[in-house]
Protein backbone atom coordinates (compact mmCIF):
# COMPACT_ATOMS: atom_id res chain seq x y z
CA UNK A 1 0.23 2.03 5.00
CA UNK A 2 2.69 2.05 7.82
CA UNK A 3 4.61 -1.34 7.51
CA UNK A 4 8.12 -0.52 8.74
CA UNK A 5 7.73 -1.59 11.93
CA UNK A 6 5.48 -4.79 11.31
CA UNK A 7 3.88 -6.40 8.62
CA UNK A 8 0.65 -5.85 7.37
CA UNK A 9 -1.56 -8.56 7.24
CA UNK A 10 -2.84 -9.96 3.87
CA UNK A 11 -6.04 -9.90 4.86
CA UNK A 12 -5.70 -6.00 5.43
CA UNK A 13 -4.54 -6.08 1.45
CA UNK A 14 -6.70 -8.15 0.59
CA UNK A 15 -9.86 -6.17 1.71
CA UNK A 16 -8.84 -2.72 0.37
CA UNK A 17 -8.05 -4.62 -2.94
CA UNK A 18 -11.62 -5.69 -2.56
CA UNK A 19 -12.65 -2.39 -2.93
CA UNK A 20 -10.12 -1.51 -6.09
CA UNK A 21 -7.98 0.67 -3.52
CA UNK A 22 -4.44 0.41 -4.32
CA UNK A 23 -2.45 -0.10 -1.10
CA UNK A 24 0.44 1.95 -0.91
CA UNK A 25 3.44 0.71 1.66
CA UNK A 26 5.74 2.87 2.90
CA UNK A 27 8.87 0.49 2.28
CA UNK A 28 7.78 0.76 -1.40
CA UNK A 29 6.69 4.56 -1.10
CA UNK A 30 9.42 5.98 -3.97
CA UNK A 31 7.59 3.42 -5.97
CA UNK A 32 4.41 5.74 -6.15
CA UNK A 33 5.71 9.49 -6.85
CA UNK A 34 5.31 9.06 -10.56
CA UNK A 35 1.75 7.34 -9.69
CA UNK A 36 0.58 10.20 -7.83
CA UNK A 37 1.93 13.06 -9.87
CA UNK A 38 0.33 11.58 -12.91
């Protein structure tokens, strides 16, 4: 999720976390690479 430019809302989160999808910012995006290569 884009959220360089603003923030995302917590309700945003909070509905895809709902649904047991992992949001992935893109301020946090080096964060992930061992996530996804796993």
């Amino acid at each position: 999720m884009q959220n360089t430019d603003k923030k995302i809302s917590d309700d945003a989160i909070g509905a895809l976390k709902e649904y047991e999808i992992k949001p992935a910012l893109w301020s946090k995006k080096d964060s992930y690479i061992s996530e996804l290569i796993a």
